[in-house]
Protein backbone atom coordinates (compact mmCIF):
# COMPACT_ATOMS: atom_id res chain seq x y z
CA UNK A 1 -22.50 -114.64 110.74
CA UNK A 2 -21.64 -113.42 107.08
CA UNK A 3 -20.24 -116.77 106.00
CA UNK A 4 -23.00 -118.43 106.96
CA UNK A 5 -25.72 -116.11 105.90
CA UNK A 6 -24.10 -116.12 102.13
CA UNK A 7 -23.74 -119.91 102.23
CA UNK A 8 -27.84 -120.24 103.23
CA UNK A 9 -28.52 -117.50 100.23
CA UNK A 10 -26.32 -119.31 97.60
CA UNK A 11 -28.41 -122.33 98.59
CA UNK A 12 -31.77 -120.58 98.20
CA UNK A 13 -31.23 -119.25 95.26
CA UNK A 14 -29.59 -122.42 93.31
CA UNK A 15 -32.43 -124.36 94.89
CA UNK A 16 -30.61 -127.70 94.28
CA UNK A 17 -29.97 -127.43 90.21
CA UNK A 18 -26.37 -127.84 91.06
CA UNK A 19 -24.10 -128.85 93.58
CA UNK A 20 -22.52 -126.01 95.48
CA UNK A 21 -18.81 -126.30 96.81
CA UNK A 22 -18.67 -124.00 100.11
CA UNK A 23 -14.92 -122.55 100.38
CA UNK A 24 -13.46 -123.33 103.62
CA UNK A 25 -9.95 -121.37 104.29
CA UNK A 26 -9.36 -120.84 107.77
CA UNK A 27 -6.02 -119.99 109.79
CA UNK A 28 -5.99 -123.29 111.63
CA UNK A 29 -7.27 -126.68 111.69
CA UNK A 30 -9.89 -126.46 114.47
CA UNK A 31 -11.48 -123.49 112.52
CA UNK A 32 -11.56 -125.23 109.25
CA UNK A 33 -13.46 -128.15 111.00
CA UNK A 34 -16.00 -125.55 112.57
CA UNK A 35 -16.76 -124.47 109.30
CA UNK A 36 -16.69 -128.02 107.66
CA UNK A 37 -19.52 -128.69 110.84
CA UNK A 38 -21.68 -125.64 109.46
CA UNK A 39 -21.09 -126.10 105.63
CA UNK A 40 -22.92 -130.04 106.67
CA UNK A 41 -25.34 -128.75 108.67
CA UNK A 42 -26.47 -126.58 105.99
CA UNK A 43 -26.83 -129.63 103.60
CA UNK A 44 -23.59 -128.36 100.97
CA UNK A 45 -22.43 -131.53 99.21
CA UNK A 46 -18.82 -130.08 98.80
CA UNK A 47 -16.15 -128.08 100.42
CA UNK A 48 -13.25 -127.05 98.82
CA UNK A 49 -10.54 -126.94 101.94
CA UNK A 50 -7.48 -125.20 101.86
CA UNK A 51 -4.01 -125.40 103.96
CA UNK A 52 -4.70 -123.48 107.31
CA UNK A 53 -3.22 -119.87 106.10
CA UNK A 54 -1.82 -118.72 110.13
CA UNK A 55 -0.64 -122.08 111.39
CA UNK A 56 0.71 -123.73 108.06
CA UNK A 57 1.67 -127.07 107.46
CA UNK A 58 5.27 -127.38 107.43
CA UNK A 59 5.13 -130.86 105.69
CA UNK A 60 3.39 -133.66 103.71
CA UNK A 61 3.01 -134.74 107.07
CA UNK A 62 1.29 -131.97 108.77
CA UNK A 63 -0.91 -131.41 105.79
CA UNK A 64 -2.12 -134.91 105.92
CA UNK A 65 -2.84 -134.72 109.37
CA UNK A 66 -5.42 -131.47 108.86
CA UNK A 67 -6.88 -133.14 105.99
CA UNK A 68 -7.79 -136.37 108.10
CA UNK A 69 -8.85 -133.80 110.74
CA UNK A 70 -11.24 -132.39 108.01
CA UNK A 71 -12.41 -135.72 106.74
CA UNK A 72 -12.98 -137.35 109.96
CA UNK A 73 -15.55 -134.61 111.22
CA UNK A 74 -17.59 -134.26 108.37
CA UNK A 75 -19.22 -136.13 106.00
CA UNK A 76 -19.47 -133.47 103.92
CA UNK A 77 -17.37 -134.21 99.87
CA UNK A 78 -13.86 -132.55 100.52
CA UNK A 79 -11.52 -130.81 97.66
CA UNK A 80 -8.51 -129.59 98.62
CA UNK A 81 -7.73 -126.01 97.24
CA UNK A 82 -4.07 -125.12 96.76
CA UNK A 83 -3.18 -121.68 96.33
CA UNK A 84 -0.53 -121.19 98.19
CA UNK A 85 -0.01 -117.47 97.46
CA UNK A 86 -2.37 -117.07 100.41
CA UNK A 87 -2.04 -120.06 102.45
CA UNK A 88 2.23 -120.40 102.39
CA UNK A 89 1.85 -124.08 101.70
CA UNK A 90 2.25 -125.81 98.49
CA UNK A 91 0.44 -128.94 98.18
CA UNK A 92 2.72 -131.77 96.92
CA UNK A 93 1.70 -133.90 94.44
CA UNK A 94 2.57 -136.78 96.76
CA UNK A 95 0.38 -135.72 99.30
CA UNK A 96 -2.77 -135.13 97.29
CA UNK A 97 -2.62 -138.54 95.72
CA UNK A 98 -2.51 -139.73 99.09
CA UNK A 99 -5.48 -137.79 100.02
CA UNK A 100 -7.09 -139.47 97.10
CA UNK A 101 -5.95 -142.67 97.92
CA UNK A 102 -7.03 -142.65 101.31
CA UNK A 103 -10.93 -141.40 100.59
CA UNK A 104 -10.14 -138.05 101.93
CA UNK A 105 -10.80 -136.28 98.81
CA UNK A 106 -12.46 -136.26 95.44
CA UNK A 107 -10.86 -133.96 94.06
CA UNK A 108 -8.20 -130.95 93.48
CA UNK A 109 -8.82 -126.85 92.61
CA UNK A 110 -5.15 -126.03 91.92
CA UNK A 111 -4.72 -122.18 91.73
CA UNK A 112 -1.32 -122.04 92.10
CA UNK A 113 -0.30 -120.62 89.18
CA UNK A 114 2.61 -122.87 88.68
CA UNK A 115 2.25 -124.39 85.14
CA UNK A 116 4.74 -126.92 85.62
CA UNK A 117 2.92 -128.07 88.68
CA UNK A 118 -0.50 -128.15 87.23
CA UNK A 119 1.38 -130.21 84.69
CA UNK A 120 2.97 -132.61 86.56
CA UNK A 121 -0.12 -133.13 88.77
CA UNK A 122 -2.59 -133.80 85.69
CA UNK A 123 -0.29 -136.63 84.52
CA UNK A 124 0.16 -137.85 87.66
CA UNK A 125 -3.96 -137.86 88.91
CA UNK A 126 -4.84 -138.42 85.62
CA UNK A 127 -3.06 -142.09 86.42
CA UNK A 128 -5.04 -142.74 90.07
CA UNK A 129 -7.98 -141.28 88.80
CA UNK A 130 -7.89 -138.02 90.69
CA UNK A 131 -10.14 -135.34 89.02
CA UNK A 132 -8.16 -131.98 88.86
CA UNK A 133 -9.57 -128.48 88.34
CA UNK A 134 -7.86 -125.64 87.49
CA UNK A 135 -8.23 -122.60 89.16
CA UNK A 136 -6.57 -119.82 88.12
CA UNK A 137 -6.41 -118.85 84.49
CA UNK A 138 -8.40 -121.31 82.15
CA UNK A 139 -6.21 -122.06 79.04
CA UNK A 140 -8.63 -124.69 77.31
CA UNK A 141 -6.37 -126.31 74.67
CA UNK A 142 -3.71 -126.94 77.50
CA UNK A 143 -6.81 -128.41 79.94
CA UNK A 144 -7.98 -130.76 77.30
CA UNK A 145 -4.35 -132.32 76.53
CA UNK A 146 -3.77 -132.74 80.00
CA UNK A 147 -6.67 -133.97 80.71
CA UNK A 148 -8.01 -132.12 83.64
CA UNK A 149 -11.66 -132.68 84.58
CA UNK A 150 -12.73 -128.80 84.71
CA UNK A 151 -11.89 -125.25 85.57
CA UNK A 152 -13.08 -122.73 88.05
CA UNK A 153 -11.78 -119.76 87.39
CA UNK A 154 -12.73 -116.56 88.83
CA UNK A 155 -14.04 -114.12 86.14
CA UNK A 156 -16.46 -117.57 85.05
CA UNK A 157 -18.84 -116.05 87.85
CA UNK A 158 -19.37 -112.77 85.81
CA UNK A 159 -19.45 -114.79 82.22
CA UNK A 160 -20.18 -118.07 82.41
CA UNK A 161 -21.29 -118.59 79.40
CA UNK A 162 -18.23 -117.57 77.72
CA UNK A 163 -16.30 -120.51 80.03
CA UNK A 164 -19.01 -123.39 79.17
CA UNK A 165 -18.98 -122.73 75.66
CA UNK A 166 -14.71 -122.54 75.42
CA UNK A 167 -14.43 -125.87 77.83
CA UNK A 168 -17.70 -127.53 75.51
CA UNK A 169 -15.36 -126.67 72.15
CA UNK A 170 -11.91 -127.97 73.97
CA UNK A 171 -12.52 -131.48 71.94
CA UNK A 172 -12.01 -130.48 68.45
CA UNK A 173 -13.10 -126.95 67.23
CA UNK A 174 -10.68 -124.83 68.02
CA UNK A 175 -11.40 -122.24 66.04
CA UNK A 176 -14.10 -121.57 68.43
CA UNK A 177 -11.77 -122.18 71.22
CA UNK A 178 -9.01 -119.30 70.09
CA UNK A 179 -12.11 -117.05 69.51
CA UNK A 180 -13.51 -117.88 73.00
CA UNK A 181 -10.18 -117.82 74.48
CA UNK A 182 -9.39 -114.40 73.70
């Protein structure tokens, strides 16, 4: 299988410098924990999960109940991915603190896209302790006052120098930063 195959060359090739974080976005909660089984067997340390995308959660309630699903198979580190321009679920705030809370997670990618959001959940983790990463567009200056713990954003796999050196000069120089940022 192709998922598999690029998970076991991703491996190979970081050869354990880094942690990995296999994606796992699957239309329904029986396939996400099928993939959860393979992403432990093949020794990730991480799995960013997402809503299921065919049969999504409706609720906080609903959500909560794949996410236990998830965590209860595995043993395998879970992050719960929102970007619900592809799943048609939004991830409340709420709920992912609860996650948190529970041990379910240890942490959030939040590619929505929805500023406000993003906001309101970086105050709001930043108070339990939740580490929040950004995944969409990386605006460093706005990262650092909130207070989010990272960002993953897509075109960081083509440059990622560019990305470490911007979220290095966050603190301080941001001189650097507006250059970088451009």
């Amino acid at each position: 299988d192709v998922y598999r195959r690029t998970l076991e060359v991703a491996k190979d090739e970081v050869k354990g410098r880094v942690p990995l974080i296999a994606a796992v976005m699957e239309p329904s909660t029986a396939r996400a924990v099928e993939r959860l089984r393979m992403v432990e067997e093949l020794g990730y340390e991480y799995a960013a999960v997402s809503a299921p995308f065919f049969f999504s959660p409706r609720s906080d309630a609903e959500l909560l109940a794949h996410f236990s699903a998830c965590e209860r198979a595995v043993s395998t580190r879970l992050i719960a991915y929102n970007l619900p321009q592809y799943t048609r679920c939004k991830m409340s705030v709420d709920a992912l603190l609860t996650m948190y809370a529970r041990g379910w997670i240890d942490g959030v990618k939040e590619s929505s896209g929805d500023g406000a959001f993003f906001k309101n959940l970086c105050q709001r983790a930043d108070e339990a302790g939740l580490p929040v990463f950004q995944g969409n567009r990386a605006v460093f200056v706005d990262l650092a006052e909130l207070k989010a713990a990272g960002t993953v954003p897509v075109p960081a796999n083509v440059d990622p120098e560019v990305y470490v050196n911007a979220w290095n000069a966050r603190h301080g120089d941001s001189d650097k930063l507006a250059q970088l940022q451009t």
